[in-house]
N, C-alpha and C. Protein backbone atom coordinates (compact mmCIF):
# COMPACT_ATOMS: atom_id res chain seq x y z
N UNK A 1 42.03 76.89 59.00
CA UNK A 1 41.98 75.46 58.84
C UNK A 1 43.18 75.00 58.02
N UNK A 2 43.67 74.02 58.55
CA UNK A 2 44.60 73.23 57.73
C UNK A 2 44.40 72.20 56.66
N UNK A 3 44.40 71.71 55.61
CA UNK A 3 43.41 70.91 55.17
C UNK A 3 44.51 70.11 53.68
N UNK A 4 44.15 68.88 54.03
CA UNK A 4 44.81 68.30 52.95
C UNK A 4 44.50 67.32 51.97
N UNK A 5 43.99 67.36 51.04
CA UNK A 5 43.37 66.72 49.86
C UNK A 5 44.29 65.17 49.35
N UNK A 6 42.87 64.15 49.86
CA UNK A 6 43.60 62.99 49.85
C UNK A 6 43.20 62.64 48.87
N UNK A 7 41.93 62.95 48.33
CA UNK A 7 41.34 62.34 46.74
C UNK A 7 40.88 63.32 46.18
N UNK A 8 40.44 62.81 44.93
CA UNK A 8 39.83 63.85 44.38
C UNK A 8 40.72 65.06 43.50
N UNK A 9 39.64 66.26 43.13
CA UNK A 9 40.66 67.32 42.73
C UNK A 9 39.68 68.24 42.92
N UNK A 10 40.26 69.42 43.23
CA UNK A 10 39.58 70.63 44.01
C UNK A 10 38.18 71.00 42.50
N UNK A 11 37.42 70.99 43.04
CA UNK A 11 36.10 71.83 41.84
C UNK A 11 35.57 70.77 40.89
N UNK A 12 35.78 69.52 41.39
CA UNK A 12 35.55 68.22 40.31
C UNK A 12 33.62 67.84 41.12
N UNK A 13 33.61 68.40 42.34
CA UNK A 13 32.26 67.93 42.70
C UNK A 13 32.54 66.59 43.90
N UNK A 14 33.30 65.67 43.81
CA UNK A 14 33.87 65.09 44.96
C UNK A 14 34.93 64.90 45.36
N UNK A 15 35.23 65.34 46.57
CA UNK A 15 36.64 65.47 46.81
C UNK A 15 36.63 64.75 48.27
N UNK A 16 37.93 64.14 48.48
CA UNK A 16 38.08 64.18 50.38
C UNK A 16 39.18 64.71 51.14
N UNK A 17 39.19 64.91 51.92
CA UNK A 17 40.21 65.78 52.58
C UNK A 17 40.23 65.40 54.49
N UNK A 18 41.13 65.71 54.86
CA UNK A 18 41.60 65.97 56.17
C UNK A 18 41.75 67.19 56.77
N UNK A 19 41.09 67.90 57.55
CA UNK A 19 40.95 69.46 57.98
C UNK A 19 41.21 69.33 59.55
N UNK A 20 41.96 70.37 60.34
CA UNK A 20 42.50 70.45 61.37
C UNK A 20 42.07 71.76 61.72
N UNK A 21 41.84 72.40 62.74
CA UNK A 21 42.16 73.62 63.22
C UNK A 21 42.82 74.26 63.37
N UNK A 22 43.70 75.41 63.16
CA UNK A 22 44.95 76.03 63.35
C UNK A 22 45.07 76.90 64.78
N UNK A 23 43.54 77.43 64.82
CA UNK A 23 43.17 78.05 66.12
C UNK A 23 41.98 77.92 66.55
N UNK A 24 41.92 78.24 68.22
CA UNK A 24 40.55 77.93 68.78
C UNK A 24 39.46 78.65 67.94
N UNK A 25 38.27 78.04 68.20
CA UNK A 25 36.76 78.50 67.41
C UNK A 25 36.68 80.02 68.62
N UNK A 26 36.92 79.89 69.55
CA UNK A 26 37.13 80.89 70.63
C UNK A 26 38.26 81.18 71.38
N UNK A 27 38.60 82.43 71.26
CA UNK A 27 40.31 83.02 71.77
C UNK A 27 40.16 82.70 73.69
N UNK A 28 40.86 82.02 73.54
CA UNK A 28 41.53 81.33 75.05
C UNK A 28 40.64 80.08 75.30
N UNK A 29 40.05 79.78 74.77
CA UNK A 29 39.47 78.66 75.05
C UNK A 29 39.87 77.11 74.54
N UNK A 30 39.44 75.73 75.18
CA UNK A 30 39.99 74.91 74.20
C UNK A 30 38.63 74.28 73.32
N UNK A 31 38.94 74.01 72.01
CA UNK A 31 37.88 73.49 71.68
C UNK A 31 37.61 72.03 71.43
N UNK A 32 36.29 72.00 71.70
CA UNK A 32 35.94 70.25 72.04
C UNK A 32 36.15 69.44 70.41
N UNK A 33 35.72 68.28 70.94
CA UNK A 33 36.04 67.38 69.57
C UNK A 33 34.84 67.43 68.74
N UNK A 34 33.68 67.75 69.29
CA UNK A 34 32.46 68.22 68.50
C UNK A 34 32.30 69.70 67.95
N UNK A 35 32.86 70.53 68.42
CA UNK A 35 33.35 71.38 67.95
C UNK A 35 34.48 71.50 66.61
N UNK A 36 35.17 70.65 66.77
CA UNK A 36 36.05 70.31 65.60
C UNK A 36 35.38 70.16 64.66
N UNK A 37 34.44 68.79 64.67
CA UNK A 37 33.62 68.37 63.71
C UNK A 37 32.77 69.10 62.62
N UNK A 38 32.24 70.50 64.09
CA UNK A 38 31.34 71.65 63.43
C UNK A 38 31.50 72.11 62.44
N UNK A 39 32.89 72.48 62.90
CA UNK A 39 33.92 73.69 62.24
C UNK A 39 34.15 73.30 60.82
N UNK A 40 34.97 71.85 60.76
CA UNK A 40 35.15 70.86 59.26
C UNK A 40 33.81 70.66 58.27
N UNK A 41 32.78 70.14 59.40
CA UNK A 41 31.57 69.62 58.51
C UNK A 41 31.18 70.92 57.71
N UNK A 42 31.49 72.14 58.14
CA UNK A 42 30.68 73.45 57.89
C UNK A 42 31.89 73.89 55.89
N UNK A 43 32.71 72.97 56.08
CA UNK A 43 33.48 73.08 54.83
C UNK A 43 33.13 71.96 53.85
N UNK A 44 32.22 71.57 54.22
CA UNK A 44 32.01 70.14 52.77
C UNK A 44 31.35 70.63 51.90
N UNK A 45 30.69 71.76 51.38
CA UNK A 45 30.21 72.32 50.32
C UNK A 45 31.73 73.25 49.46
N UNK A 46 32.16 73.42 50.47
CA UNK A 46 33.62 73.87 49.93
C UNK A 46 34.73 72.81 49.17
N UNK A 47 34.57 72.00 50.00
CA UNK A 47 35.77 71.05 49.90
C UNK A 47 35.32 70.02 48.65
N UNK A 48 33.85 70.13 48.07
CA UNK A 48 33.28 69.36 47.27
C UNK A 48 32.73 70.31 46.14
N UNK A 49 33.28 71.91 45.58
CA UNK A 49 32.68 72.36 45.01
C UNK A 49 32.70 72.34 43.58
N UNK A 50 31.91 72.67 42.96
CA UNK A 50 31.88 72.20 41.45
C UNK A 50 31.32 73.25 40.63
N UNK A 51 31.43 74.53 40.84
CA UNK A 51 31.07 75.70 40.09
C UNK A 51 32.22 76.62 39.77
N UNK A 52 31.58 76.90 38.79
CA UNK A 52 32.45 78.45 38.16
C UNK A 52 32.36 79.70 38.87
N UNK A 53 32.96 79.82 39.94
CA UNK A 53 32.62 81.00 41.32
C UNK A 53 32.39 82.31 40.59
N UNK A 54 33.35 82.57 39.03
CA UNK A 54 32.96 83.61 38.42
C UNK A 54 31.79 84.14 37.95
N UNK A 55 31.18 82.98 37.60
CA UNK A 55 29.60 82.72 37.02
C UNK A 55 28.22 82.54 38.25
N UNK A 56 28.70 81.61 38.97
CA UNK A 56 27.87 81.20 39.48
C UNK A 56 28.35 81.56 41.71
N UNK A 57 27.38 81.60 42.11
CA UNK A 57 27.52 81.63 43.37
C UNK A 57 26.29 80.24 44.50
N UNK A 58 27.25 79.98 45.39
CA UNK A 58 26.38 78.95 46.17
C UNK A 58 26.73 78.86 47.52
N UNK A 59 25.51 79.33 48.06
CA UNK A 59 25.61 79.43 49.99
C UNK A 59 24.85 78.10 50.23
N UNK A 60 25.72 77.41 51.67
CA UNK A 60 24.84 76.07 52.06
C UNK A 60 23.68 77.50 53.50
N UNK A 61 22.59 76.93 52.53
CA UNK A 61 21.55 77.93 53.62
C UNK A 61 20.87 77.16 54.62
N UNK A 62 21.90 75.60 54.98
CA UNK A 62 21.69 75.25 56.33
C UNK A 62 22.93 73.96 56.57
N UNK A 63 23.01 73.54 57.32
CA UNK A 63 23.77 72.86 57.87
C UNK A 63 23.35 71.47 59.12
N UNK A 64 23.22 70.27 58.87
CA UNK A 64 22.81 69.48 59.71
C UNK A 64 23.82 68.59 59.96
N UNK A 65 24.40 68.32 61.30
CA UNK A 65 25.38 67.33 61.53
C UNK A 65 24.61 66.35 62.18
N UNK A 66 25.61 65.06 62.25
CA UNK A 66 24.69 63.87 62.90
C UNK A 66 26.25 63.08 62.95
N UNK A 67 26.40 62.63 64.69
CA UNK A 67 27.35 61.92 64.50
C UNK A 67 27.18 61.05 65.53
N UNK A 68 27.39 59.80 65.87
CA UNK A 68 27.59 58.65 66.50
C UNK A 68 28.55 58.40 67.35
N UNK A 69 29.64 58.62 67.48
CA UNK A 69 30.38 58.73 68.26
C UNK A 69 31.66 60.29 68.35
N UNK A 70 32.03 60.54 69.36
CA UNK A 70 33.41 61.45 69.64
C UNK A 70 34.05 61.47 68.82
N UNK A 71 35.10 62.30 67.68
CA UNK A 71 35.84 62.34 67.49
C UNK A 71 37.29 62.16 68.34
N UNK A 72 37.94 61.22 67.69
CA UNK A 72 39.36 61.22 68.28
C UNK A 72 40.59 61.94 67.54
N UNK A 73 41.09 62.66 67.93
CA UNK A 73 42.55 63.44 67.41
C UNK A 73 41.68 64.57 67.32
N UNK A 74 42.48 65.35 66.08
CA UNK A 74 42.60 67.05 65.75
C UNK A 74 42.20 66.35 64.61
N UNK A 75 42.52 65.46 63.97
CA UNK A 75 42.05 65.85 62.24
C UNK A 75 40.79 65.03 61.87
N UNK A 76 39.73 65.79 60.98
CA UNK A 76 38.55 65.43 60.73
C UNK A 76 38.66 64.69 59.80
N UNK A 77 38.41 63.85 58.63
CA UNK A 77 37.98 63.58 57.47
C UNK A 77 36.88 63.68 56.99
N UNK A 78 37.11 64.13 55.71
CA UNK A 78 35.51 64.19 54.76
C UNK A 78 35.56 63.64 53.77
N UNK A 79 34.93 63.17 52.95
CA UNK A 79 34.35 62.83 52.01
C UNK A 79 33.05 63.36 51.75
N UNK A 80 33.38 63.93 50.72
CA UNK A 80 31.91 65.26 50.16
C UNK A 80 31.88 65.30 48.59
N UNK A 81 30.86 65.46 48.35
CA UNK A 81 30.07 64.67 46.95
C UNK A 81 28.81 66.57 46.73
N UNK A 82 28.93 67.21 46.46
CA UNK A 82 28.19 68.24 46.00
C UNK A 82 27.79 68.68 44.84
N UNK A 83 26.34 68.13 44.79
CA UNK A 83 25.04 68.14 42.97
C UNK A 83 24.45 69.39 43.10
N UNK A 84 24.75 69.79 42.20
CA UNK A 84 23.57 71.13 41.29
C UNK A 84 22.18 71.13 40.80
N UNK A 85 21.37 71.50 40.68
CA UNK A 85 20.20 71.03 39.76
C UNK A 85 19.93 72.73 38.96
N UNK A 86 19.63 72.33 37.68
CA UNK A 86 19.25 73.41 36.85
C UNK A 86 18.16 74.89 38.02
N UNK A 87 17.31 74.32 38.52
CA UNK A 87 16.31 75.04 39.51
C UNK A 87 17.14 76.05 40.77
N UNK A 88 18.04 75.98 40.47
CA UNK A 88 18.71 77.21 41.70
C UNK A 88 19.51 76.14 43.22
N UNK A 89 18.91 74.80 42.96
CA UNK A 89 19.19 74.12 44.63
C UNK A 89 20.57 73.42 44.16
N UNK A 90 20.64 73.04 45.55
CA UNK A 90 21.91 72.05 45.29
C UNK A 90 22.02 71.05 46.89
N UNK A 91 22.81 70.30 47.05
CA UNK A 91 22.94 69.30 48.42
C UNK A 91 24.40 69.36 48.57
N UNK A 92 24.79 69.19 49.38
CA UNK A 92 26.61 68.88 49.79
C UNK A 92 26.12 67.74 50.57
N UNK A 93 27.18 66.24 50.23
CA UNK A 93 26.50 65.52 51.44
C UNK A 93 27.99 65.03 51.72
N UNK A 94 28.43 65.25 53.12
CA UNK A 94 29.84 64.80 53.67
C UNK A 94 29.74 63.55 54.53
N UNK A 95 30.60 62.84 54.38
CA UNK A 95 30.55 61.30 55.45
C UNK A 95 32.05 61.97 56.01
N UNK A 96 31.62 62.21 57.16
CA UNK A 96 32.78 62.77 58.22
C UNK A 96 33.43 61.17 58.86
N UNK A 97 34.97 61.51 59.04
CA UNK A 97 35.72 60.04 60.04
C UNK A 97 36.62 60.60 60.49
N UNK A 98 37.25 59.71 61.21
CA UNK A 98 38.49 60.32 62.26
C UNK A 98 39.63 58.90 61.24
N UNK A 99 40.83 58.98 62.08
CA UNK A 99 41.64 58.05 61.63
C UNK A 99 41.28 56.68 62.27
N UNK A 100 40.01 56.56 63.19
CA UNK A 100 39.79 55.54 64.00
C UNK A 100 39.02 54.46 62.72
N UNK A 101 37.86 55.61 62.00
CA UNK A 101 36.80 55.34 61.22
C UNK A 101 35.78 56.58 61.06
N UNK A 102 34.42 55.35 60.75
CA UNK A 102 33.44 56.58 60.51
C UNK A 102 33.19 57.69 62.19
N UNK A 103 32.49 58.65 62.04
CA UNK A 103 31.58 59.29 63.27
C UNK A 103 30.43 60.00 62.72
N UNK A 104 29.95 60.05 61.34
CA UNK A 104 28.63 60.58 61.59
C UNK A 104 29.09 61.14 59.90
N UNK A 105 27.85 62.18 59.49
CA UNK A 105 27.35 62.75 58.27
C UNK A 105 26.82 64.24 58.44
N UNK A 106 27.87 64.91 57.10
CA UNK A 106 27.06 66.13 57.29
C UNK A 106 26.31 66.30 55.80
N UNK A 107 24.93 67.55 56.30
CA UNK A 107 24.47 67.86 54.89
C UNK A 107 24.19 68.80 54.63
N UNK A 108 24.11 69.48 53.55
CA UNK A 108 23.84 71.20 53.16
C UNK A 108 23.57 71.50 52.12
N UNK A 109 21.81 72.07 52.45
CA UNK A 109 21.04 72.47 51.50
C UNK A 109 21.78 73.58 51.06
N UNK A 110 21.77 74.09 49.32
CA UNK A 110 22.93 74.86 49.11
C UNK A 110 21.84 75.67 48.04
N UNK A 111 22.13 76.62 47.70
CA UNK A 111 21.01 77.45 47.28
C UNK A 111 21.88 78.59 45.82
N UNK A 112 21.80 78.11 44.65
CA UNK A 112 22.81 78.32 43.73
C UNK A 112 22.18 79.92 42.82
N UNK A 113 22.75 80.59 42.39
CA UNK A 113 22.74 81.49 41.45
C UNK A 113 23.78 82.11 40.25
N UNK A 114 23.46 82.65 39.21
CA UNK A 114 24.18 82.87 38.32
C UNK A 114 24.45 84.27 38.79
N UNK A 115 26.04 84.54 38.47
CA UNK A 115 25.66 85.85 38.62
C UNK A 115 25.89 86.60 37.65
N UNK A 116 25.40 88.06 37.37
CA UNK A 116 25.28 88.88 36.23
C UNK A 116 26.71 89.74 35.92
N UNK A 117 27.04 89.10 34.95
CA UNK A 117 28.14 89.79 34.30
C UNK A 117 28.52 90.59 34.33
């Protein structure tokens, strides 16, 4: 992925960015514009993270997209906002757009741990 940080600052908890594909999701194939979307939305716990990776670890242990219309072009936008709670959980919530506007929202239940020194 190609990806370029329009706000924000990397590990602050919200960030937004522009992410592209560099190569197909599948070798010889082309990939669709919902496919694009997949691929990006599946980085908004990344692109919004806010932990000490040394300390702490966090998998999104699901992934739900929802979008309204096609993406147009190669490049996705996000805007992603990712909360912690003392109890182990966490949310990533991304508002995905193209350069047109909005197309939809991603979200990811994120499932946090400390890890042992």
């Amino acid at each position: 992925m190609e990806t370029r940080l329009v706000r924000g600052v990397w590990g602050s908890g919200r960030a937004a960015a522009w992410m592209r594909q560099r190569m197909p999701l599948v070798a010889g194939t082309e990939t669709s514009p919902l496919e694009r979307v997949l691929v990006a939305a599946d980085s908004g716990s990344g692109v919004s993270a806010a932990i000490e990776h040394a300390r702490v670890t966090a998998i999104n242990a699901d992934l739900s997209v929802s979008v309204h219309r096609p993406l147009q072009g190669e490049w996705v936008g996000m805007d992603s906002l990712s909360v912690y709670e003392d109890n182990g959980v966490g949310l990533a919530d991304t508002r995905l757009h193209d350069a047109r506007g909005p197309i939809g929202r991603a979200l990811q239940s994120l499932v946090v741990e400390r890890r042992d020194l």
